[in-house]
PDB file of N, CA and C in Angstrom:
ATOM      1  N   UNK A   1     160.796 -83.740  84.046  1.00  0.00           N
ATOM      2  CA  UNK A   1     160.876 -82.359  83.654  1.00  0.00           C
ATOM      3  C   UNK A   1     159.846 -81.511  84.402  1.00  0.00           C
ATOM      4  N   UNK A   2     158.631 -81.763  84.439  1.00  0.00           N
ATOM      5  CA  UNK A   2     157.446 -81.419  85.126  1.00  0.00           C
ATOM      6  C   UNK A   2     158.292 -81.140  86.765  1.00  0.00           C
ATOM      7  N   UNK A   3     158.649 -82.323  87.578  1.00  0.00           N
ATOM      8  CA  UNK A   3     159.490 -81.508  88.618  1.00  0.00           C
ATOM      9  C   UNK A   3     160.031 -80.586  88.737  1.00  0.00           C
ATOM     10  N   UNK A   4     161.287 -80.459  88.079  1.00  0.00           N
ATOM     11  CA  UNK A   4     161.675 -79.337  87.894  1.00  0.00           C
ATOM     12  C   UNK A   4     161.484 -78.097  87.730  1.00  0.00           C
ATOM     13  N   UNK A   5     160.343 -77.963  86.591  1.00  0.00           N
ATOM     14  CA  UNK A   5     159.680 -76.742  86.238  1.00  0.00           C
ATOM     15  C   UNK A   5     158.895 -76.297  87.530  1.00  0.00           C
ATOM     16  N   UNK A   6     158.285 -77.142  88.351  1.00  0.00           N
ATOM     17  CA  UNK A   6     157.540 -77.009  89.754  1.00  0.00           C
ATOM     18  C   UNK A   6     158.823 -76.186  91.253  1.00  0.00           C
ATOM     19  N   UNK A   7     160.401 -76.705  90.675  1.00  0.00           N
ATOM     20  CA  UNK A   7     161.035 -76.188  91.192  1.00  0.00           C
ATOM     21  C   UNK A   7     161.300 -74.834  91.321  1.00  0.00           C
ATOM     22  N   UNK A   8     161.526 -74.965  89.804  1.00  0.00           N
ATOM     23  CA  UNK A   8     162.229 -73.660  90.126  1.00  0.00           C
ATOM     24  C   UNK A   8     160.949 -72.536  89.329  1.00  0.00           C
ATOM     25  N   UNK A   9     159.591 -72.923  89.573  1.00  0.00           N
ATOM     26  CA  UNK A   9     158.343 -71.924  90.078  1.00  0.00           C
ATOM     27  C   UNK A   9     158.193 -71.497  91.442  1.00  0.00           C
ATOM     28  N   UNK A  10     158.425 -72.468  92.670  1.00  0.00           N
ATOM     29  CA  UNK A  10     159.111 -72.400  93.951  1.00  0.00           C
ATOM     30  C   UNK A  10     159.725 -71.261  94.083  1.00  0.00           C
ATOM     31  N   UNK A  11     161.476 -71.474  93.493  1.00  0.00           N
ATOM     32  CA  UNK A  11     162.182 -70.695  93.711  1.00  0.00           C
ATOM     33  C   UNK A  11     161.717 -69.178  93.496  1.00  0.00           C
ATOM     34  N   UNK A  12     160.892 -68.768  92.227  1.00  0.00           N
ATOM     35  CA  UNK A  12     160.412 -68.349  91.710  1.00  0.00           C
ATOM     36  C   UNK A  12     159.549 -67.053  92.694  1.00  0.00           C
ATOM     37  N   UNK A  13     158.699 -68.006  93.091  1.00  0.00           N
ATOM     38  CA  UNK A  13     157.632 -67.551  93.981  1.00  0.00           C
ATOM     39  C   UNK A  13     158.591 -66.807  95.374  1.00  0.00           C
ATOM     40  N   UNK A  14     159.550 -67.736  95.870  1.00  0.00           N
ATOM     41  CA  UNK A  14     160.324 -67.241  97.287  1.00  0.00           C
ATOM     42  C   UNK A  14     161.078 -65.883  96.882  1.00  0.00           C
ATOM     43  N   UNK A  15     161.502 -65.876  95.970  1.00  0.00           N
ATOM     44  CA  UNK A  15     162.509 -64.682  95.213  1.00  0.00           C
ATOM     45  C   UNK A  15     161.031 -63.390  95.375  1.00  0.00           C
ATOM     46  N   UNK A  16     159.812 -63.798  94.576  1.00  0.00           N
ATOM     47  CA  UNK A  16     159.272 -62.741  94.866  1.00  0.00           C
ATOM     48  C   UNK A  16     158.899 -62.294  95.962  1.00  0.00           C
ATOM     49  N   UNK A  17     158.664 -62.978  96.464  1.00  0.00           N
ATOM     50  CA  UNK A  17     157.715 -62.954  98.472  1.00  0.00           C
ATOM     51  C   UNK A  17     158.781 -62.041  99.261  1.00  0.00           C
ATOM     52  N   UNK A  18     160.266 -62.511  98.250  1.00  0.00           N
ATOM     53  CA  UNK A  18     161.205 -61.752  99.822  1.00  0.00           C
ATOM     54  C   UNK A  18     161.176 -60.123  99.416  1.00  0.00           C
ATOM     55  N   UNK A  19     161.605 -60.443  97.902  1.00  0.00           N
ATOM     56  CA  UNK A  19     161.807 -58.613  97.321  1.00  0.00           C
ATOM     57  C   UNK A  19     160.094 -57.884  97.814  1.00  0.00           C
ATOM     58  N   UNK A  20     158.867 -58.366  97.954  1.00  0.00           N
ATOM     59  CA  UNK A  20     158.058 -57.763  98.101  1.00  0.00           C
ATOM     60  C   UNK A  20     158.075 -57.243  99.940  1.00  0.00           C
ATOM     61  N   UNK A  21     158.048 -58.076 100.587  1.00  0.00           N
ATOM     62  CA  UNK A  21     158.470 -58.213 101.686  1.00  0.00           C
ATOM     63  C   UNK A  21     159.726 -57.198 102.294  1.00  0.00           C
ATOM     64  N   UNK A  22     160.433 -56.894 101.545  1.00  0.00           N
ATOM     65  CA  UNK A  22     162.067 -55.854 101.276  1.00  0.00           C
ATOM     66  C   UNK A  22     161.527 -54.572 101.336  1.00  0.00           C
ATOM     67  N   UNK A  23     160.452 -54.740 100.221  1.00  0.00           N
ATOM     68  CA  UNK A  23     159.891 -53.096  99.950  1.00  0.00           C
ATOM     69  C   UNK A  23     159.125 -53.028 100.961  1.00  0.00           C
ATOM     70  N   UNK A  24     158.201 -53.550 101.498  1.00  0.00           N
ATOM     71  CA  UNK A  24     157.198 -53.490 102.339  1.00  0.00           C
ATOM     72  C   UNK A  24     158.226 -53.027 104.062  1.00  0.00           C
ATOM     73  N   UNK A  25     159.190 -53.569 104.293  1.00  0.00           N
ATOM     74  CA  UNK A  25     159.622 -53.682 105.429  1.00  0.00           C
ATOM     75  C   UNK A  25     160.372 -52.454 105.428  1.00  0.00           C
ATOM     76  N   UNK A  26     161.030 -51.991 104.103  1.00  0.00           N
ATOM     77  CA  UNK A  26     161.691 -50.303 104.235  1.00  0.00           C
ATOM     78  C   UNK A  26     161.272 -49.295 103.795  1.00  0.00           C
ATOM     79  N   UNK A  27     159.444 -49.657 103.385  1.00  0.00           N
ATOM     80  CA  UNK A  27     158.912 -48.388 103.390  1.00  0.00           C
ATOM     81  C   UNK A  27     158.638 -47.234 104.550  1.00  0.00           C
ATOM     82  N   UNK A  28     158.484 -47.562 105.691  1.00  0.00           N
ATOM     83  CA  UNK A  28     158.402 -46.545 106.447  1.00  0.00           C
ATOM     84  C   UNK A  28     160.100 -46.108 106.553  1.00  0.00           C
ATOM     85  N   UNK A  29     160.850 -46.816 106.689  1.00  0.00           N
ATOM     86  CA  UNK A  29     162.273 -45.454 106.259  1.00  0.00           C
ATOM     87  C   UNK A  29     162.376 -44.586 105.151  1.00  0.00           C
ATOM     88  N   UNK A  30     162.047 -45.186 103.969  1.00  0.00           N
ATOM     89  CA  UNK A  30     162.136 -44.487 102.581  1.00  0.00           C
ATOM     90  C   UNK A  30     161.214 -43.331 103.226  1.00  0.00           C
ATOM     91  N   UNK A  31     160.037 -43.477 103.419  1.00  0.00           N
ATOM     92  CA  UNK A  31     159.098 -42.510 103.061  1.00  0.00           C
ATOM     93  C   UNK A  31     159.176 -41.471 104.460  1.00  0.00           C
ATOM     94  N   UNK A  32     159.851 -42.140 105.584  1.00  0.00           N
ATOM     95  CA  UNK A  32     160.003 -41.120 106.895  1.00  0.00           C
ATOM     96  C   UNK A  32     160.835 -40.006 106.355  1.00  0.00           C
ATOM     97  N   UNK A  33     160.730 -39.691 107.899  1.00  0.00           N
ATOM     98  CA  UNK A  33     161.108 -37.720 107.769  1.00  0.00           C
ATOM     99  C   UNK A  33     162.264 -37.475 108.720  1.00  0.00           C
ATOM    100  N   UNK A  34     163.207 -36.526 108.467  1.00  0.00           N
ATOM    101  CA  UNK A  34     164.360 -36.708 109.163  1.00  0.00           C
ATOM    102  C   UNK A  34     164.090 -34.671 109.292  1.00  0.00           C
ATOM    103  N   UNK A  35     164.987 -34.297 110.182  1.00  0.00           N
ATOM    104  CA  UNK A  35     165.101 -32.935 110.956  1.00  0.00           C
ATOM    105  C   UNK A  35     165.979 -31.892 109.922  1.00  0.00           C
ATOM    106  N   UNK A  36     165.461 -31.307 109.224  1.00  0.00           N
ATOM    107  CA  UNK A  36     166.082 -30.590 108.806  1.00  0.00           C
ATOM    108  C   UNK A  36     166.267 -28.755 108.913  1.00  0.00           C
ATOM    109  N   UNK A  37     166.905 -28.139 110.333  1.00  0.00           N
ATOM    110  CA  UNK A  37     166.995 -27.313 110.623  1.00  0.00           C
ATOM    111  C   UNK A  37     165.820 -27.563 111.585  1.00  0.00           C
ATOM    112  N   UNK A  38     164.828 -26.377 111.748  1.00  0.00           N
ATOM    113  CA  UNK A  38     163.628 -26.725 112.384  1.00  0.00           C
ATOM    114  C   UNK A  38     162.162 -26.946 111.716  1.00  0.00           C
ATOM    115  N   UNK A  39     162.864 -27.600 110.959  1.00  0.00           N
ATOM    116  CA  UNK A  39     161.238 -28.462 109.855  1.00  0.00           C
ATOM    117  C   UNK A  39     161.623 -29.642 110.154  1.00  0.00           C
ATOM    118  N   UNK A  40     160.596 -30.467 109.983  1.00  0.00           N
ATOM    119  CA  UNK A  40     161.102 -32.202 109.193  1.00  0.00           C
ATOM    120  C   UNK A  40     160.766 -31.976 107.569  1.00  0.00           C
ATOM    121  N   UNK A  41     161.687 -32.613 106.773  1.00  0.00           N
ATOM    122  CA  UNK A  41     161.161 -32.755 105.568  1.00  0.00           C
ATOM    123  C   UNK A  41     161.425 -34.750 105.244  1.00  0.00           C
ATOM    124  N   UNK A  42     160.724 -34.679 104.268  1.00  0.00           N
ATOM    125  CA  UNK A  42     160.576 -36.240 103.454  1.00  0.00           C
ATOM    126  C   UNK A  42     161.797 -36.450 103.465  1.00  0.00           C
ATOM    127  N   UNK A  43     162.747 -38.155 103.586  1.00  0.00           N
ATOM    128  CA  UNK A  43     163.815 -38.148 103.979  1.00  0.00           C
ATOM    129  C   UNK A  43     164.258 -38.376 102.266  1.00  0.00           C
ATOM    130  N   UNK A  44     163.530 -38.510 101.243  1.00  0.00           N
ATOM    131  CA  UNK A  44     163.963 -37.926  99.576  1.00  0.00           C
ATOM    132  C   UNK A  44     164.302 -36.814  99.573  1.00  0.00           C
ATOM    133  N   UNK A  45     163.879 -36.369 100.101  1.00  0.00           N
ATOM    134  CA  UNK A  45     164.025 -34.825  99.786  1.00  0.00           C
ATOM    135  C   UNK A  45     164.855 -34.000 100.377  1.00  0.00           C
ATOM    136  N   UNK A  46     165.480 -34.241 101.759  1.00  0.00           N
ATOM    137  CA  UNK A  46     166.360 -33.673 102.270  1.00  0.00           C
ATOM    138  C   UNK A  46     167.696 -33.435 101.767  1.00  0.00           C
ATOM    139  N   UNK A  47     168.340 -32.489 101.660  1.00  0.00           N
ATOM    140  CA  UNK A  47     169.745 -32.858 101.078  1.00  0.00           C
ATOM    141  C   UNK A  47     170.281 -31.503 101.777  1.00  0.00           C
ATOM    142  N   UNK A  48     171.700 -31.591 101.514  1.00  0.00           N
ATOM    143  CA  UNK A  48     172.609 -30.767 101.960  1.00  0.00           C
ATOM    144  C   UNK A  48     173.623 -30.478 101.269  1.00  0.00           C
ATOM    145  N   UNK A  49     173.985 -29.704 100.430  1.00  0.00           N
ATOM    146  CA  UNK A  49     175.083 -29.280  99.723  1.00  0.00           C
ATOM    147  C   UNK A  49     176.413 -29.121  99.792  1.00  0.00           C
ATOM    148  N   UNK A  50     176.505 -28.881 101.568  1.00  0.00           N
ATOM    149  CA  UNK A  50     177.824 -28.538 101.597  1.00  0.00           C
ATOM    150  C   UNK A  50     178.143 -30.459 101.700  1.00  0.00           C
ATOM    151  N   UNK A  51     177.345 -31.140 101.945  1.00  0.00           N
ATOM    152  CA  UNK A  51     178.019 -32.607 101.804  1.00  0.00           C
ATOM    153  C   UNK A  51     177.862 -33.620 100.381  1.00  0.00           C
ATOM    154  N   UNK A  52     177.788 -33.196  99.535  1.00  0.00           N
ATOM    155  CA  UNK A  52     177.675 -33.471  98.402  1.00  0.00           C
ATOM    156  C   UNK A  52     178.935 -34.266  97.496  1.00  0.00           C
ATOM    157  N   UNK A  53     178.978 -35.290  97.288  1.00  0.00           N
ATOM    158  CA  UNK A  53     179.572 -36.184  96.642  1.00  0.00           C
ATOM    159  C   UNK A  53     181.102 -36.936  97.571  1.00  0.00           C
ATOM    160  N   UNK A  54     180.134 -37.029  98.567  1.00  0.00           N
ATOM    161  CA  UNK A  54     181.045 -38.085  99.425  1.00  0.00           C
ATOM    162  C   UNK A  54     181.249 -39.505  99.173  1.00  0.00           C
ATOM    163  N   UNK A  55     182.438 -39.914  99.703  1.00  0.00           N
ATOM    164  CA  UNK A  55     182.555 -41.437  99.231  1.00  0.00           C
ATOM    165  C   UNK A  55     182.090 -42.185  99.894  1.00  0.00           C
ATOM    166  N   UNK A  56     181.663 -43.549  99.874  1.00  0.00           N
ATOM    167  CA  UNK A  56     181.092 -44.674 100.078  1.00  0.00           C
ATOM    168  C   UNK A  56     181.724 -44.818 101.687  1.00  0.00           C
ATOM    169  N   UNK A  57     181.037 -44.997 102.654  1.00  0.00           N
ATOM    170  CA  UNK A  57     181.877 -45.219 104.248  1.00  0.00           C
ATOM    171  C   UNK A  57     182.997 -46.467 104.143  1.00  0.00           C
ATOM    172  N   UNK A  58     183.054 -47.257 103.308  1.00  0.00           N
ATOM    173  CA  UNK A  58     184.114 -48.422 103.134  1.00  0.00           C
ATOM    174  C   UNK A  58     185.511 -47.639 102.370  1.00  0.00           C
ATOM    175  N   UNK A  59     185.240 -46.236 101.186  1.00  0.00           N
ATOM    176  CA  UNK A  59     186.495 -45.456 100.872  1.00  0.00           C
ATOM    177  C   UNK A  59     186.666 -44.527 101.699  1.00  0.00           C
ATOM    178  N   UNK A  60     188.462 -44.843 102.242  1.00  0.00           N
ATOM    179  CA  UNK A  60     188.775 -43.597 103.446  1.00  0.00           C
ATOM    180  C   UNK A  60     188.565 -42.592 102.820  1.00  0.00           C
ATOM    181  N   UNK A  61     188.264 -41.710 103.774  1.00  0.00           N
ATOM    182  CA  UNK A  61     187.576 -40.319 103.904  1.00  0.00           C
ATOM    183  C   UNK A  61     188.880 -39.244 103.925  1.00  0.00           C
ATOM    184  N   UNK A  62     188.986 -38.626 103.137  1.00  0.00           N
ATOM    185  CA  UNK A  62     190.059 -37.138 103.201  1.00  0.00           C
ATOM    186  C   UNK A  62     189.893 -36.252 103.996  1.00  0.00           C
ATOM    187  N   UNK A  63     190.448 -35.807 104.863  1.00  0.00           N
ATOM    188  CA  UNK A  63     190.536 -35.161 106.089  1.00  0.00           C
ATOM    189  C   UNK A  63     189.768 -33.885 105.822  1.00  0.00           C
ATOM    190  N   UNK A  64     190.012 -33.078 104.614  1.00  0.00           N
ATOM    191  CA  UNK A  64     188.688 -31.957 104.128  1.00  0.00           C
ATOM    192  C   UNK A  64     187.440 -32.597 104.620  1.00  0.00           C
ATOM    193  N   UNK A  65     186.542 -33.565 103.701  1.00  0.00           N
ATOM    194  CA  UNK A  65     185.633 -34.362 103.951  1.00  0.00           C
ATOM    195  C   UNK A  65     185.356 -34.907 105.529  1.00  0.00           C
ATOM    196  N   UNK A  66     186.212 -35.093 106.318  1.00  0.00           N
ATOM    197  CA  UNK A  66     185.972 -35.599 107.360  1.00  0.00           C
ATOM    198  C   UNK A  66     185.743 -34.083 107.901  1.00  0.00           C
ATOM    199  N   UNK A  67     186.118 -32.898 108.025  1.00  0.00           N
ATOM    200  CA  UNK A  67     185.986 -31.107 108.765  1.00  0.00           C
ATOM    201  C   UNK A  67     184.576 -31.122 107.780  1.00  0.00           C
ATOM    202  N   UNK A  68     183.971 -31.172 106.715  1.00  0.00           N
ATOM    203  CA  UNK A  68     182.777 -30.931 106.120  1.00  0.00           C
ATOM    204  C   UNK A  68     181.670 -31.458 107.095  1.00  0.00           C
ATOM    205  N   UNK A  69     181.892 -32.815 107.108  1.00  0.00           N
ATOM    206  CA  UNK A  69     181.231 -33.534 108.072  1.00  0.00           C
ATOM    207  C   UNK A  69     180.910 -33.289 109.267  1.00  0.00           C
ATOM    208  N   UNK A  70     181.679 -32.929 110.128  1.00  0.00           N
ATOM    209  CA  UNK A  70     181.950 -32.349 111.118  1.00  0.00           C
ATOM    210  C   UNK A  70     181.356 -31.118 111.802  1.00  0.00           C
ATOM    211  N   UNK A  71     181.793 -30.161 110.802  1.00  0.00           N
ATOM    212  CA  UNK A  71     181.006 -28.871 110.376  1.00  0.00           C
ATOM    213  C   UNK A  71     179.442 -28.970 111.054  1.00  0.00           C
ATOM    214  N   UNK A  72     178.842 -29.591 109.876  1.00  0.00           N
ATOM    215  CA  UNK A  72     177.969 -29.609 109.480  1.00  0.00           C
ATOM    216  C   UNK A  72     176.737 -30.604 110.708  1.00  0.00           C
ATOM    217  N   UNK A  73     177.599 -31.345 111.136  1.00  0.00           N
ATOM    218  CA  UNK A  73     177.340 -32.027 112.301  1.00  0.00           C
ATOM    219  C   UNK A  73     177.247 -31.228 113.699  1.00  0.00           C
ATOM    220  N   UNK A  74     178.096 -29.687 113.954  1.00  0.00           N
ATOM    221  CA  UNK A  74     177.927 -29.689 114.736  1.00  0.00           C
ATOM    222  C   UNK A  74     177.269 -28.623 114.809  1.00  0.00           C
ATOM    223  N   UNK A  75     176.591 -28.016 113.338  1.00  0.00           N
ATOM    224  CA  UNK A  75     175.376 -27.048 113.174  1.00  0.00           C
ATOM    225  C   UNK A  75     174.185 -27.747 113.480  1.00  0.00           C
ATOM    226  N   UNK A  76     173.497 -28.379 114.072  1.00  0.00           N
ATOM    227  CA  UNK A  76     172.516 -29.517 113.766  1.00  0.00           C
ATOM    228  C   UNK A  76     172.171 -29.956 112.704  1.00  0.00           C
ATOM    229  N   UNK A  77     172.617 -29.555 111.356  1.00  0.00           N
ATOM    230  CA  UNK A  77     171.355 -29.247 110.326  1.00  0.00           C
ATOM    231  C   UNK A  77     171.977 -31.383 109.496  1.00  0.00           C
ATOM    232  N   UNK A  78     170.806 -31.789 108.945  1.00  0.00           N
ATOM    233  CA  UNK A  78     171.127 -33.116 108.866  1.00  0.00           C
ATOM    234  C   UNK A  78     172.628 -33.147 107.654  1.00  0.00           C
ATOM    235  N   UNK A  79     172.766 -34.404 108.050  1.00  0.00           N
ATOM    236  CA  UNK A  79     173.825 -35.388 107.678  1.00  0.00           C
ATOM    237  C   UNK A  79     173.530 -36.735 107.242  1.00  0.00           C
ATOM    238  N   UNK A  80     173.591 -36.751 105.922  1.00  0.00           N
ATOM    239  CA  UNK A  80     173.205 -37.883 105.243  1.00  0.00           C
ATOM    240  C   UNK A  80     174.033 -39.168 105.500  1.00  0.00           C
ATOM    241  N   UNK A  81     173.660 -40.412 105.236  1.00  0.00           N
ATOM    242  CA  UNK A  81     174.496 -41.884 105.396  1.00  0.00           C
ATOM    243  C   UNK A  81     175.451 -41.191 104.479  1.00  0.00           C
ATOM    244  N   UNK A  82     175.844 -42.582 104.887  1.00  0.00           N
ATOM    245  CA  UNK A  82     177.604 -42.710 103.733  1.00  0.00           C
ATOM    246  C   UNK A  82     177.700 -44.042 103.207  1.00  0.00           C
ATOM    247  N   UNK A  83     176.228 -44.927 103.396  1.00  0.00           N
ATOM    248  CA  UNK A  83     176.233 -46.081 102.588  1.00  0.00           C
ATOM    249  C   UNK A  83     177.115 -46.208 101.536  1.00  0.00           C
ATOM    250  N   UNK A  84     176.108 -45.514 100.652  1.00  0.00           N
ATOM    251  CA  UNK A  84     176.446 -45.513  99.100  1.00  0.00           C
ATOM    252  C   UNK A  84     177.272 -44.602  98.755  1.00  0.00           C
ATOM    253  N   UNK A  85     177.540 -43.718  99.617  1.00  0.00           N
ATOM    254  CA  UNK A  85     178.288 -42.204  99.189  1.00  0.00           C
ATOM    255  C   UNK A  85     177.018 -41.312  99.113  1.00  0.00           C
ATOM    256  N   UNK A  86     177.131 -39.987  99.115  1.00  0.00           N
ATOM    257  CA  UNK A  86     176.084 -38.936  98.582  1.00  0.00           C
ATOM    258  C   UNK A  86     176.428 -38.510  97.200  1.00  0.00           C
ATOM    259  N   UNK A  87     175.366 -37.554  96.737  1.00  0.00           N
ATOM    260  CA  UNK A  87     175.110 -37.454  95.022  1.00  0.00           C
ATOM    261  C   UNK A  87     175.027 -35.857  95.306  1.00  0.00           C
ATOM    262  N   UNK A  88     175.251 -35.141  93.989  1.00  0.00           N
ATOM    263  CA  UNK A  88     175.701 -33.960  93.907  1.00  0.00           C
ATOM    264  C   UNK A  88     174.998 -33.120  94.786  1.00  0.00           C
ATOM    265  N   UNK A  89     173.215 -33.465  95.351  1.00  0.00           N
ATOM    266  CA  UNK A  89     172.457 -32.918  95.525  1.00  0.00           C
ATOM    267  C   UNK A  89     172.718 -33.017  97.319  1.00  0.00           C
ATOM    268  N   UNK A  90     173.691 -33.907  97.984  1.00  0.00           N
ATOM    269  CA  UNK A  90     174.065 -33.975  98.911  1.00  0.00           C
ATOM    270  C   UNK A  90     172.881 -34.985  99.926  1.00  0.00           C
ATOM    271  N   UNK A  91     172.938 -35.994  98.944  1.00  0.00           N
ATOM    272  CA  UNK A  91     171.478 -36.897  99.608  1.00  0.00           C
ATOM    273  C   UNK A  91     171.985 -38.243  99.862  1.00  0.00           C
TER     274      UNK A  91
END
């Protein structure tokens, strides 16, 4: 039993090392700065409205949504991922 418990303290320990390691390795993206118009602002903080509650880049995109994008792309002013989708605040 003693093995075991030594195991999966192991496992334990590797699970934390990586998630710490996770945060550590995407803090300078989280906390960088992206172009917004002619400022940089905090890349939390940036958002854009007219792109606001887009879908996830894996759900096809509606041809409105794809001219928003577009738009907005070819004003310079930023353009958020499409990882996750954007949130009302256009982030």
């Amino acid at each position: 039993m003693e093995l075991s418990q030594r195991r999966w303290a192991r496992v334990g320990w590797w699970t934390l090392a990586f998630v710490v390691g996770l945060c550590v390795f995407a803090a300078p993206w989280s906390f960088g700065s992206v172009r917004v118009g002619n400022i940089d602002a905090p890349r939390y903080a940036a958002s854009n409205l007219e792109l606001n509650l887009l879908p996830p880049y894996w759900h096809s995109l509606p041809a409105d949504d794809a001219a928003r994008i577009d738009r907005v792309a070819a004003s310079t002013a930023y353009v958020p991922g499409r990882v996750l989708g954007t949130d009302a605040l256009g982030r």
